[in-house]
PDB file of N, CA and C in Angstrom:
ATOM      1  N   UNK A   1    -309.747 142.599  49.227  1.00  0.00           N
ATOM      2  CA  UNK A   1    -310.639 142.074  48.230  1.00  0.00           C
ATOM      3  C   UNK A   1    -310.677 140.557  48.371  1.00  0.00           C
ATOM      4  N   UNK A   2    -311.697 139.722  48.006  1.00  0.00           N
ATOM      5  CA  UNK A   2    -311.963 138.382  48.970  1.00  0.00           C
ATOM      6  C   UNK A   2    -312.170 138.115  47.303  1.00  0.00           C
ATOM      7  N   UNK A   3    -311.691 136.824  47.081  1.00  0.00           N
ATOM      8  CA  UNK A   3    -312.132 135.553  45.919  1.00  0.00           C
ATOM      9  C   UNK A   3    -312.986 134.957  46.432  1.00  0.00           C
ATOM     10  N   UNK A   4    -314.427 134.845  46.062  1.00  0.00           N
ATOM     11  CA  UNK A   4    -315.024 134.044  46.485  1.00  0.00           C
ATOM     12  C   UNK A   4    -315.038 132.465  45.378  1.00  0.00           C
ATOM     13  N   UNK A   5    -315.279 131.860  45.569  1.00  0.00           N
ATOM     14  CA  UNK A   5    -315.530 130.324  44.740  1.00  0.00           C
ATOM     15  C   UNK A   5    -316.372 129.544  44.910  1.00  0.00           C
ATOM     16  N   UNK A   6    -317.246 129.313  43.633  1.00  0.00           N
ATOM     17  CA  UNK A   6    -318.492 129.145  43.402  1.00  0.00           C
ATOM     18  C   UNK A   6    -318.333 127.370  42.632  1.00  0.00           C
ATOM     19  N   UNK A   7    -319.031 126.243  43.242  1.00  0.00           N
ATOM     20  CA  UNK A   7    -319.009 125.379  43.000  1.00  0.00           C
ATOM     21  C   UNK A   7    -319.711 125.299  41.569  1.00  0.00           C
ATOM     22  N   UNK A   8    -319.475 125.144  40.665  1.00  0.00           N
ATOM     23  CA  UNK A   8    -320.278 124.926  39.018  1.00  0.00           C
ATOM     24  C   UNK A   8    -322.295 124.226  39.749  1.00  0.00           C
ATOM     25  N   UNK A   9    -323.470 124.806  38.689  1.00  0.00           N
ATOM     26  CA  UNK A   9    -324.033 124.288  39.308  1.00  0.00           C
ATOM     27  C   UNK A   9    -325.042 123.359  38.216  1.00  0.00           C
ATOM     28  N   UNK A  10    -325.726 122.157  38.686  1.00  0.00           N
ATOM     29  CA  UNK A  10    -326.335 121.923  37.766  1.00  0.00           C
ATOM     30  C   UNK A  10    -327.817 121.558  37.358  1.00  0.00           C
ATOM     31  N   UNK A  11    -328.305 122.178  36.692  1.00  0.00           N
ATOM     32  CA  UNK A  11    -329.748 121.692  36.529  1.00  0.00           C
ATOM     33  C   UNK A  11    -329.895 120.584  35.913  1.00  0.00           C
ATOM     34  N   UNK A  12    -329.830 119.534  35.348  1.00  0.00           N
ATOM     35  CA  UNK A  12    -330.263 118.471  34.403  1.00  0.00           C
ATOM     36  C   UNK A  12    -329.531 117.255  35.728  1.00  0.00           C
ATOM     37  N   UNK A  13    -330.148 116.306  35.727  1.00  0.00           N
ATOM     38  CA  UNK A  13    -329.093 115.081  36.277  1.00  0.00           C
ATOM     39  C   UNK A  13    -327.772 114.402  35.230  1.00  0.00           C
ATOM     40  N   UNK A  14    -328.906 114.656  34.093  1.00  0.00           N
ATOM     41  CA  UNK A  14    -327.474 114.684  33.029  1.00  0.00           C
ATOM     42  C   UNK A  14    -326.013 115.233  32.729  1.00  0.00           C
ATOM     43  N   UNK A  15    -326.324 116.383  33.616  1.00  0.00           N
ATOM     44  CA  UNK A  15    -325.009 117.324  33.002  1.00  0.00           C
ATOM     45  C   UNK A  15    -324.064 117.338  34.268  1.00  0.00           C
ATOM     46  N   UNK A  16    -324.051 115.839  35.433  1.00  0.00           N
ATOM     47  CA  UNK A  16    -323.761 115.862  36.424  1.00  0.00           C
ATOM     48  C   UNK A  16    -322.601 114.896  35.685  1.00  0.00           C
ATOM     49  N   UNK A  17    -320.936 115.375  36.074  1.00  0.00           N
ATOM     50  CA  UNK A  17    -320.186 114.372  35.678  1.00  0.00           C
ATOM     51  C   UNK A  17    -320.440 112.649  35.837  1.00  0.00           C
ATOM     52  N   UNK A  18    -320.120 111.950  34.848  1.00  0.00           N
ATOM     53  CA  UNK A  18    -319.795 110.846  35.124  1.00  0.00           C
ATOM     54  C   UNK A  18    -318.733 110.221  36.249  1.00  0.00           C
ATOM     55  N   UNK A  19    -319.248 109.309  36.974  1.00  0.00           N
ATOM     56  CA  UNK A  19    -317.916 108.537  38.038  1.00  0.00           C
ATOM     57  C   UNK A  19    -317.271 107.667  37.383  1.00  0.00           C
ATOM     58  N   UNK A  20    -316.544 107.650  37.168  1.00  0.00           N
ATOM     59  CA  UNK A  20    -316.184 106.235  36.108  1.00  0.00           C
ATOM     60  C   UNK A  20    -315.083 105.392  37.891  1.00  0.00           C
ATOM     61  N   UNK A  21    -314.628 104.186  37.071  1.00  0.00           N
ATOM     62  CA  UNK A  21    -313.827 103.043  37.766  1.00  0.00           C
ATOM     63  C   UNK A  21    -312.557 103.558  38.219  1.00  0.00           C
ATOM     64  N   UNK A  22    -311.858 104.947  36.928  1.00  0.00           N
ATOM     65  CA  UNK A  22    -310.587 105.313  37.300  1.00  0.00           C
ATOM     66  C   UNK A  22    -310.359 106.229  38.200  1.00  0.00           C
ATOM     67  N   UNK A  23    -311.902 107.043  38.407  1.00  0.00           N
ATOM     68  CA  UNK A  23    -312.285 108.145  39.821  1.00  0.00           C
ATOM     69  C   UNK A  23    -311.938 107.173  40.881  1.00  0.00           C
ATOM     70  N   UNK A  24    -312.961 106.281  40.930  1.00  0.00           N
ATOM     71  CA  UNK A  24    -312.874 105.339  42.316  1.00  0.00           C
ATOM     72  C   UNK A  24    -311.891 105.053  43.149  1.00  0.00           C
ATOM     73  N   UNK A  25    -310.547 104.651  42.078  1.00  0.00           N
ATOM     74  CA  UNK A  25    -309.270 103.958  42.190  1.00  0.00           C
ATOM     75  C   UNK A  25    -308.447 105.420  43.021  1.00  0.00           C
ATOM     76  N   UNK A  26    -308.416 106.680  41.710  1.00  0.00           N
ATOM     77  CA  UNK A  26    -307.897 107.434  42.540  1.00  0.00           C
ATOM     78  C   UNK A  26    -308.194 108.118  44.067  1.00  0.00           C
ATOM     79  N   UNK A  27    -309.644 107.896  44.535  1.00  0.00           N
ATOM     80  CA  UNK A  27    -310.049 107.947  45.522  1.00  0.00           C
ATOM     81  C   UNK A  27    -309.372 108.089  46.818  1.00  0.00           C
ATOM     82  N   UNK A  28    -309.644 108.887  47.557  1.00  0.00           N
ATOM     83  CA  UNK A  28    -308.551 108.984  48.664  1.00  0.00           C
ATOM     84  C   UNK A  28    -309.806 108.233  50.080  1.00  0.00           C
ATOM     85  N   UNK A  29    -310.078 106.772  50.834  1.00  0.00           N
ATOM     86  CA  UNK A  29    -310.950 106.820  51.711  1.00  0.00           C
ATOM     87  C   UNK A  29    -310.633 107.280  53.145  1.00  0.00           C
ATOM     88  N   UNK A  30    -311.673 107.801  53.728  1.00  0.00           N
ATOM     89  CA  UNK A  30    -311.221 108.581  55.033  1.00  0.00           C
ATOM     90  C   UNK A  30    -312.620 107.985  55.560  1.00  0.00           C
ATOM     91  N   UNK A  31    -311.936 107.922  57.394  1.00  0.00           N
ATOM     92  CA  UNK A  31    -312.676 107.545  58.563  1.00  0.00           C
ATOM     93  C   UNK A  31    -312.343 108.781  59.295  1.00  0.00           C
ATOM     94  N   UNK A  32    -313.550 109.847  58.852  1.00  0.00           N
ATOM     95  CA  UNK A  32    -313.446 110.684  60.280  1.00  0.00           C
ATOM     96  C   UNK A  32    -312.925 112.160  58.653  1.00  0.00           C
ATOM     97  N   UNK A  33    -311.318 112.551  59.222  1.00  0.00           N
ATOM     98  CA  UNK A  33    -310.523 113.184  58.520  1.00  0.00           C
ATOM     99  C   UNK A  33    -308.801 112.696  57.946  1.00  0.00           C
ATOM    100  N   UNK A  34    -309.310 111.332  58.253  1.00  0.00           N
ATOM    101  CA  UNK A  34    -308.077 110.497  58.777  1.00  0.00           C
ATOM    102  C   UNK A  34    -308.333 109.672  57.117  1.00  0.00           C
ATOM    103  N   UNK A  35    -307.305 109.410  56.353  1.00  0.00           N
ATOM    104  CA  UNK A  35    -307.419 108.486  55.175  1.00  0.00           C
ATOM    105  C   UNK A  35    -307.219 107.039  55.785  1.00  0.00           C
ATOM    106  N   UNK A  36    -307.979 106.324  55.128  1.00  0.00           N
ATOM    107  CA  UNK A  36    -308.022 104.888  55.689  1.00  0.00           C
ATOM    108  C   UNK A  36    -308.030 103.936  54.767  1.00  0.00           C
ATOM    109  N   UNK A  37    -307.174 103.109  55.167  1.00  0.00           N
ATOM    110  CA  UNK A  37    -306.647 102.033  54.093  1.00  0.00           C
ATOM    111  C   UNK A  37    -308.075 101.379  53.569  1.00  0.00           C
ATOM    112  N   UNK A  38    -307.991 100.920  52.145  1.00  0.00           N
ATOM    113  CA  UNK A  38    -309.405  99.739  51.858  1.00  0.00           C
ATOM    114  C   UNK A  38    -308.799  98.703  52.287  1.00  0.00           C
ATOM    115  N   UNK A  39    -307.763  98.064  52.603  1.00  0.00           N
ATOM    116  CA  UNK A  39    -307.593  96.338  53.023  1.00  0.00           C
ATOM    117  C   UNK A  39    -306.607  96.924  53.908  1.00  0.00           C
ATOM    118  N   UNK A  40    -306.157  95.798  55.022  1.00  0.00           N
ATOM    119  CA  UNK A  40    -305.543  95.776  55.827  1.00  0.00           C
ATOM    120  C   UNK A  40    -305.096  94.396  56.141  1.00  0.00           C
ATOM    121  N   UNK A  41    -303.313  94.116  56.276  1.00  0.00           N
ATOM    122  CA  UNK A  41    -303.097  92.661  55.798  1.00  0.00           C
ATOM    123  C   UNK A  41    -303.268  91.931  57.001  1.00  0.00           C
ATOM    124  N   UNK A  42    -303.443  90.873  57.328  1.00  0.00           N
ATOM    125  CA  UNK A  42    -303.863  89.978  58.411  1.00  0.00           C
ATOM    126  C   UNK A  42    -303.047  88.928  58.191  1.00  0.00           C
ATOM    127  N   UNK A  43    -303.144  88.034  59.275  1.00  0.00           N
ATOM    128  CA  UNK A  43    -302.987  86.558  59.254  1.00  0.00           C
ATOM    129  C   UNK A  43    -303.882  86.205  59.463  1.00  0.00           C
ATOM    130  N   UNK A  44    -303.950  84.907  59.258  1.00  0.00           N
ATOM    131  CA  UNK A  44    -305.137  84.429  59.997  1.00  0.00           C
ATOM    132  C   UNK A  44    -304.903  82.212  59.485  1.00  0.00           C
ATOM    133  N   UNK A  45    -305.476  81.731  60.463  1.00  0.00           N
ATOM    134  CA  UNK A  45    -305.144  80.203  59.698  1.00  0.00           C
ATOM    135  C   UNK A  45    -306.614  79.961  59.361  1.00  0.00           C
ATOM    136  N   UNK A  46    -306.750  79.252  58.498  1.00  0.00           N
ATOM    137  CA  UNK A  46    -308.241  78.442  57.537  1.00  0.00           C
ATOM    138  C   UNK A  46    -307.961  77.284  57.603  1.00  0.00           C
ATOM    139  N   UNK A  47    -309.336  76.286  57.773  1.00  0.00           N
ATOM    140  CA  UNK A  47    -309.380  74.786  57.620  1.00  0.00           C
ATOM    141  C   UNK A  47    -308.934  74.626  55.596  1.00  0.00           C
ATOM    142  N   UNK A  48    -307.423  73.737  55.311  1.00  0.00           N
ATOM    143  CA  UNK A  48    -307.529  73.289  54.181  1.00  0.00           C
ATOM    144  C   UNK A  48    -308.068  73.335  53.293  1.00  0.00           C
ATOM    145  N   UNK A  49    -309.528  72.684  53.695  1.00  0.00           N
ATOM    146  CA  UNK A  49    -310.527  72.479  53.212  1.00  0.00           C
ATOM    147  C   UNK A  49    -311.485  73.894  52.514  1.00  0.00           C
ATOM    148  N   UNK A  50    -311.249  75.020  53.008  1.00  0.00           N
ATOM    149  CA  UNK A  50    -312.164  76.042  53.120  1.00  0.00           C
ATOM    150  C   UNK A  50    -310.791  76.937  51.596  1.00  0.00           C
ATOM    151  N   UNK A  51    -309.751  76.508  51.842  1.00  0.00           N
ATOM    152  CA  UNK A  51    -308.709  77.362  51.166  1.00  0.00           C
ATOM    153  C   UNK A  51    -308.900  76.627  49.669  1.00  0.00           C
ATOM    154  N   UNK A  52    -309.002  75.425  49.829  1.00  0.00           N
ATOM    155  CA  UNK A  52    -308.936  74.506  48.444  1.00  0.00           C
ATOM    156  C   UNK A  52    -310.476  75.219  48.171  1.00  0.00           C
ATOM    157  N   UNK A  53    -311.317  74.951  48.770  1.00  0.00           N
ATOM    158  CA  UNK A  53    -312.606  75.547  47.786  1.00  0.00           C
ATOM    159  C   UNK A  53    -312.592  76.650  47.376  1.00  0.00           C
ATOM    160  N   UNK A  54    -312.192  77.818  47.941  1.00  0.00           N
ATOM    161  CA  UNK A  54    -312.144  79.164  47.258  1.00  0.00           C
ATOM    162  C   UNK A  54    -311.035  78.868  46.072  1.00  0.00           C
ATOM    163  N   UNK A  55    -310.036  78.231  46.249  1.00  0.00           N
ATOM    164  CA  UNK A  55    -308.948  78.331  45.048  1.00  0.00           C
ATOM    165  C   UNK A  55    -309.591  77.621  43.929  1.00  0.00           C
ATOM    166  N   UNK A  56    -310.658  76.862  44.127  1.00  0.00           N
ATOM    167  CA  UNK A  56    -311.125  76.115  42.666  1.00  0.00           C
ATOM    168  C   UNK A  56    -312.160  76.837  42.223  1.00  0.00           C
ATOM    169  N   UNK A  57    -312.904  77.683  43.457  1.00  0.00           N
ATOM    170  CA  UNK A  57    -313.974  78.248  42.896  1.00  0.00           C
ATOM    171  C   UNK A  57    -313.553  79.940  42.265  1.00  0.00           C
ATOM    172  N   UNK A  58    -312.312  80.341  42.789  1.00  0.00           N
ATOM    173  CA  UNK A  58    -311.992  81.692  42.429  1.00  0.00           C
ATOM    174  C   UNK A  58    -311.301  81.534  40.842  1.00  0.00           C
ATOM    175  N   UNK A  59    -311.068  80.009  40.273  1.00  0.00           N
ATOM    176  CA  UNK A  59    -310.476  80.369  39.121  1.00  0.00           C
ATOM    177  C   UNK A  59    -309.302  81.308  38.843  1.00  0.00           C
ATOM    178  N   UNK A  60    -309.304  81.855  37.843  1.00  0.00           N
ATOM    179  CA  UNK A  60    -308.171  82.968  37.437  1.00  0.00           C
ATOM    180  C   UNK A  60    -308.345  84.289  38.484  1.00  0.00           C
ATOM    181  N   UNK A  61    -309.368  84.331  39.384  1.00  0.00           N
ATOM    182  CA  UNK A  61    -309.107  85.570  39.888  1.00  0.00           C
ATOM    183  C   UNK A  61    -308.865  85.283  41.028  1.00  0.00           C
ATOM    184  N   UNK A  62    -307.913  85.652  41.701  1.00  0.00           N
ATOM    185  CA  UNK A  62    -307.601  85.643  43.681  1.00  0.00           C
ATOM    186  C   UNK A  62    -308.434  85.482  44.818  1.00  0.00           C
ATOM    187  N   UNK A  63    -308.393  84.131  45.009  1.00  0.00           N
ATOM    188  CA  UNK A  63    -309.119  83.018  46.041  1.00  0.00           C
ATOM    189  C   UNK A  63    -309.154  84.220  47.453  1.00  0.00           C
ATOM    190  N   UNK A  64    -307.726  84.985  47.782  1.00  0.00           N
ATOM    191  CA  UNK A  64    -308.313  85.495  49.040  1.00  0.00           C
ATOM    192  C   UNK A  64    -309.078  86.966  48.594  1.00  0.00           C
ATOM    193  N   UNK A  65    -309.447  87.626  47.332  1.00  0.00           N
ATOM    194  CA  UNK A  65    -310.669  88.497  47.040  1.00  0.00           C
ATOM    195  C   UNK A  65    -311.792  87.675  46.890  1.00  0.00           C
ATOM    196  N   UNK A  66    -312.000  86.391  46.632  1.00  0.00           N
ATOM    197  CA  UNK A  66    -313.285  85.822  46.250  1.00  0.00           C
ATOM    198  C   UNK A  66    -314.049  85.166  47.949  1.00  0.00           C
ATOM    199  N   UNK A  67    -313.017  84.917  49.238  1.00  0.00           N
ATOM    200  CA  UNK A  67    -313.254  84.923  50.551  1.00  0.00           C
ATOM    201  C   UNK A  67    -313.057  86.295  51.128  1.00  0.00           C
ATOM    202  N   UNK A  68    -312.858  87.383  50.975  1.00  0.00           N
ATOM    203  CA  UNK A  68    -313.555  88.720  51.273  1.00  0.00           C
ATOM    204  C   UNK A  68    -314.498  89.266  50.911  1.00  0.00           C
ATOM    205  N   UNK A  69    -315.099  88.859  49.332  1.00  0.00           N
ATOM    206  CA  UNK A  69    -316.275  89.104  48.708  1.00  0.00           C
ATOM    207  C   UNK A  69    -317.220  88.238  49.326  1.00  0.00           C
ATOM    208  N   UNK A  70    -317.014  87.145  50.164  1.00  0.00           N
ATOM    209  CA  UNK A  70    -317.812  86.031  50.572  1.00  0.00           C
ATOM    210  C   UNK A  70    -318.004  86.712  52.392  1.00  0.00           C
ATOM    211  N   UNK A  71    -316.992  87.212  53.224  1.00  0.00           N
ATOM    212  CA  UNK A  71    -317.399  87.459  54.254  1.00  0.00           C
ATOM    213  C   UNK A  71    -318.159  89.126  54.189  1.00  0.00           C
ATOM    214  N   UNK A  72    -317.983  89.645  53.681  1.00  0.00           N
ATOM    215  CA  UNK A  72    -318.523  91.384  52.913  1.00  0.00           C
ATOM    216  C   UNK A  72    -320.314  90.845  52.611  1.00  0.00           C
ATOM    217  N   UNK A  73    -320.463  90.055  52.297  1.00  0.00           N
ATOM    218  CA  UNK A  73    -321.844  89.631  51.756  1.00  0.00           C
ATOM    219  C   UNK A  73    -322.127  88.913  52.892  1.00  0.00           C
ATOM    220  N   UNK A  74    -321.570  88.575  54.062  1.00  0.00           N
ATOM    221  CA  UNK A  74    -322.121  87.509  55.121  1.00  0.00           C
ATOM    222  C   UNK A  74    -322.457  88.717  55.992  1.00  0.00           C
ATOM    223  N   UNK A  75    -321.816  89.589  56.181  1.00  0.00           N
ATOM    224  CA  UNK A  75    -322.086  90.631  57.069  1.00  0.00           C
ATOM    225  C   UNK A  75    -323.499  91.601  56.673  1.00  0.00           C
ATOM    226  N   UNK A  76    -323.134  92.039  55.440  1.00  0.00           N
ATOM    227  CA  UNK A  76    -324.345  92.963  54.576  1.00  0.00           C
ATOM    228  C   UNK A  76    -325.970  92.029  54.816  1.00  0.00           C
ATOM    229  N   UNK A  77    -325.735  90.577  54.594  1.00  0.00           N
ATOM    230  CA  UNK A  77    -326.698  89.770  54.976  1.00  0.00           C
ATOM    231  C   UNK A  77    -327.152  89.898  56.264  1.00  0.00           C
ATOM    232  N   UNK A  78    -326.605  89.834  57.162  1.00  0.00           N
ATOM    233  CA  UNK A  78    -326.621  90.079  58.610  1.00  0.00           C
ATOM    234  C   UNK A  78    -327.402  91.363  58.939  1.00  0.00           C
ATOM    235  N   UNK A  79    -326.656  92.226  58.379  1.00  0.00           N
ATOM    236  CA  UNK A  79    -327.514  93.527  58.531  1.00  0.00           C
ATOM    237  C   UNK A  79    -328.825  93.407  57.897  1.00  0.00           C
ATOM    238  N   UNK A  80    -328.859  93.325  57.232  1.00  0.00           N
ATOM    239  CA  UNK A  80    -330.111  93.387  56.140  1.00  0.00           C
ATOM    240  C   UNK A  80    -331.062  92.203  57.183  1.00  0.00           C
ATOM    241  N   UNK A  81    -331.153  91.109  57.463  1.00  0.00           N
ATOM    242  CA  UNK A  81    -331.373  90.305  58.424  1.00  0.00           C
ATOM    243  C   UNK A  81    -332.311  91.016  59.516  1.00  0.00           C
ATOM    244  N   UNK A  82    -331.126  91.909  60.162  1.00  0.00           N
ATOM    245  CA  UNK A  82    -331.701  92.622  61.272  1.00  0.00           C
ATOM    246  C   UNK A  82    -332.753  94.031  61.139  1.00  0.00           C
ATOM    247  N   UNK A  83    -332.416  94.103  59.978  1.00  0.00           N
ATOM    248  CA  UNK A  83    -332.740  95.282  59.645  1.00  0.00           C
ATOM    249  C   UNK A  83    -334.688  95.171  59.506  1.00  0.00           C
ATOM    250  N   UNK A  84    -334.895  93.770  58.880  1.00  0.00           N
ATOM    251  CA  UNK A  84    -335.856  93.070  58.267  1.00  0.00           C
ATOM    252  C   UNK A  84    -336.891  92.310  59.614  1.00  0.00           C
ATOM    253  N   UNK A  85    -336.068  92.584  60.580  1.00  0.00           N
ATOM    254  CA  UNK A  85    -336.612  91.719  61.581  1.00  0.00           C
ATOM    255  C   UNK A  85    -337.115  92.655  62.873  1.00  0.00           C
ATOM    256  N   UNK A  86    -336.652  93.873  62.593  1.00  0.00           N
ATOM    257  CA  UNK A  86    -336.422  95.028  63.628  1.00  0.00           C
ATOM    258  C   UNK A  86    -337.941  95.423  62.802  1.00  0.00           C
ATOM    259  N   UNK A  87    -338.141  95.524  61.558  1.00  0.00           N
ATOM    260  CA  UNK A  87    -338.936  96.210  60.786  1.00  0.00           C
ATOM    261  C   UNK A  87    -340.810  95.092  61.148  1.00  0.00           C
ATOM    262  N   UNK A  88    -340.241  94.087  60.858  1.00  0.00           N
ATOM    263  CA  UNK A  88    -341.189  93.334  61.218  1.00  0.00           C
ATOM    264  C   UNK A  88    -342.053  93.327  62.174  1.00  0.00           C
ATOM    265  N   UNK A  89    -340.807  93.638  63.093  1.00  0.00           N
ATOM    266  CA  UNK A  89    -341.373  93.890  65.258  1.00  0.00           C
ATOM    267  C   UNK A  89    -342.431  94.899  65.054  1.00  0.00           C
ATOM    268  N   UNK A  90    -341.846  96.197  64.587  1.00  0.00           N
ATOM    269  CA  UNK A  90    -342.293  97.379  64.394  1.00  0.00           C
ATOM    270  C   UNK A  90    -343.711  97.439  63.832  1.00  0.00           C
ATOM    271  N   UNK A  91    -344.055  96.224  62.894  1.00  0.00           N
ATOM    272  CA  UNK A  91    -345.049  96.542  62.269  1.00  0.00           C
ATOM    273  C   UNK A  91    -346.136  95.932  63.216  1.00  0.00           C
ATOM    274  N   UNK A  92    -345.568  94.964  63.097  1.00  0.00           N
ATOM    275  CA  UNK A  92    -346.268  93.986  64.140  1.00  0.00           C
ATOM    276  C   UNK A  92    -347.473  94.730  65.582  1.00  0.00           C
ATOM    277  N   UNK A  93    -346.198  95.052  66.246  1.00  0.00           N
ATOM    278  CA  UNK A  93    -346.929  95.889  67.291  1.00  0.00           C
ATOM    279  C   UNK A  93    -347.640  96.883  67.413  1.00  0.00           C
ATOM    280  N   UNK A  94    -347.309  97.920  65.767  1.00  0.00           N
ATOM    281  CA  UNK A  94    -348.403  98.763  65.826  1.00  0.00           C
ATOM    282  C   UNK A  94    -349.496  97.948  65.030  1.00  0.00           C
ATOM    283  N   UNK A  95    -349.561  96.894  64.570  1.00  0.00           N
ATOM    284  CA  UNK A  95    -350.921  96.130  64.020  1.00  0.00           C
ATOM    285  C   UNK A  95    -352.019  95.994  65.056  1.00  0.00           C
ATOM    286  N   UNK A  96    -351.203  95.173  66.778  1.00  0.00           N
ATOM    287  CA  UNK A  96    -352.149  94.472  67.322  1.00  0.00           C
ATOM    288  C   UNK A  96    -352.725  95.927  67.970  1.00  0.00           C
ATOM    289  N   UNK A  97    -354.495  95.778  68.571  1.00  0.00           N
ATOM    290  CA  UNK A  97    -355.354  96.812  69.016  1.00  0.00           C
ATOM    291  C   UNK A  97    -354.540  97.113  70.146  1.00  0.00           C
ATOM    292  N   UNK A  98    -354.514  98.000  70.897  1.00  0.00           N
ATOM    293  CA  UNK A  98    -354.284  98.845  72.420  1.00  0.00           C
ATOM    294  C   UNK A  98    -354.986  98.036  73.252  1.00  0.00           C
ATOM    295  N   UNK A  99    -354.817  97.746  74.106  1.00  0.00           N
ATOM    296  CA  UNK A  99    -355.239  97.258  75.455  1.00  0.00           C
ATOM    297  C   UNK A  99    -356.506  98.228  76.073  1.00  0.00           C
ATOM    298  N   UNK A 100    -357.287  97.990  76.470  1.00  0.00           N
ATOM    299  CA  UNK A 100    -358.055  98.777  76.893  1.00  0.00           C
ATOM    300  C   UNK A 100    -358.189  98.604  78.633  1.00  0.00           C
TER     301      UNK A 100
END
Protein backbone atom coordinates (compact mmCIF):
# COMPACT_ATOMS: atom_id res chain seq x y z
CA UNK A 1 0.00 0.00 0.00
CA UNK A 2 1.81 3.35 -1.19
CA UNK A 3 1.20 6.92 0.86
CA UNK A 4 0.92 9.13 -1.59
CA UNK A 5 1.49 13.10 -0.57
CA UNK A 6 -0.28 15.77 -1.88
CA UNK A 7 1.21 19.28 -1.72
CA UNK A 8 -1.86 21.64 -0.10
CA UNK A 9 -3.24 23.56 -3.10
CA UNK A 10 -4.17 27.04 -3.68
CA UNK A 11 -6.61 29.05 -5.47
CA UNK A 12 -6.57 32.74 -4.25
CA UNK A 13 -2.89 34.43 -4.29
CA UNK A 14 -4.04 35.32 -0.94
CA UNK A 15 -4.22 32.13 0.75
CA UNK A 16 -0.50 31.60 -0.38
CA UNK A 17 1.62 31.70 2.95
CA UNK A 18 3.34 34.71 3.88
CA UNK A 19 7.50 34.82 3.63
CA UNK A 20 8.32 36.77 6.37
CA UNK A 21 12.35 37.90 7.36
CA UNK A 22 12.47 34.88 9.95
CA UNK A 23 11.77 32.24 6.81
CA UNK A 24 14.66 33.91 4.99
CA UNK A 25 17.15 33.68 7.93
CA UNK A 26 16.22 30.08 8.48
CA UNK A 27 16.85 29.40 4.88
CA UNK A 28 19.16 26.77 3.93
CA UNK A 29 21.16 28.42 0.31
CA UNK A 30 22.30 25.81 -2.16
CA UNK A 31 24.49 25.95 -5.45
CA UNK A 32 23.56 22.99 -7.39
CA UNK A 33 22.52 20.38 -4.23
CA UNK A 34 25.39 21.57 -2.31
CA UNK A 35 24.38 24.33 0.66
CA UNK A 36 26.36 27.40 0.15
CA UNK A 37 27.52 29.84 2.45
CA UNK A 38 25.85 33.69 1.96
CA UNK A 39 29.39 35.39 2.86
CA UNK A 40 32.62 34.00 2.67
CA UNK A 41 35.52 35.66 4.80
CA UNK A 42 38.33 37.24 2.76
CA UNK A 43 41.18 39.45 3.16
CA UNK A 44 41.73 41.82 1.21
CA UNK A 45 43.80 45.48 1.73
CA UNK A 46 41.72 48.99 0.89
CA UNK A 47 43.17 52.48 0.25
CA UNK A 48 42.60 54.27 3.99
CA UNK A 49 40.86 56.51 2.39
CA UNK A 50 38.05 54.20 0.91
CA UNK A 51 37.78 52.44 4.70
CA UNK A 52 37.38 55.94 6.50
CA UNK A 53 34.51 56.77 4.04
CA UNK A 54 32.44 53.75 4.44
CA UNK A 55 33.03 53.99 8.36
CA UNK A 56 31.51 57.60 8.40
CA UNK A 57 29.07 56.86 5.91
CA UNK A 58 27.91 53.36 7.45
CA UNK A 59 27.17 55.09 10.84
CA UNK A 60 25.82 52.61 13.47
CA UNK A 61 25.59 49.89 10.98
CA UNK A 62 28.86 47.83 9.69
CA UNK A 63 31.09 49.76 7.23
CA UNK A 64 32.18 46.25 5.72
CA UNK A 65 28.02 45.41 4.97
CA UNK A 66 27.60 48.99 3.69
CA UNK A 67 30.99 48.14 1.03
CA UNK A 68 29.28 44.80 0.04
CA UNK A 69 25.96 46.51 -0.43
CA UNK A 70 28.09 49.01 -2.55
CA UNK A 71 30.00 46.29 -4.71
CA UNK A 72 26.42 43.94 -5.02
CA UNK A 73 24.89 47.16 -6.67
CA UNK A 74 28.16 47.80 -8.87
CA UNK A 75 27.80 44.45 -10.34
CA UNK A 76 23.72 44.31 -10.65
CA UNK A 77 24.51 47.78 -12.45
CA UNK A 78 26.83 46.15 -14.75
CA UNK A 79 24.47 43.64 -15.65
CA UNK A 80 21.61 45.67 -16.09
CA UNK A 81 24.16 47.92 -18.28
CA UNK A 82 24.66 45.05 -20.54
CA UNK A 83 21.61 43.83 -20.50
CA UNK A 84 20.29 47.44 -21.82
CA UNK A 85 22.86 47.65 -24.41
CA UNK A 86 22.55 44.03 -25.84
CA UNK A 87 18.72 45.10 -26.03
CA UNK A 88 19.42 48.25 -27.80
CA UNK A 89 21.74 46.36 -30.57
CA UNK A 90 18.81 44.12 -31.00
CA UNK A 91 16.43 46.70 -31.67
CA UNK A 92 18.44 48.64 -33.60
CA UNK A 93 19.20 46.14 -36.28
CA UNK A 94 15.92 44.86 -36.69
CA UNK A 95 14.84 48.74 -37.24
CA UNK A 96 17.33 49.39 -40.17
CA UNK A 97 15.58 48.08 -43.89
CA UNK A 98 17.31 44.69 -45.41
CA UNK A 99 19.72 45.27 -47.96
CA UNK A 100 18.44 44.59 -51.15
Amino acid sequence: MSKSYSSPTFDDEDEYPKVTQSDLDRATFRVGLKPAPRKRRVTILLDTVLIEYFRAKAGGRGYQTLINDTLRQSVEREELEESLRRIIREELDSAQPAAA
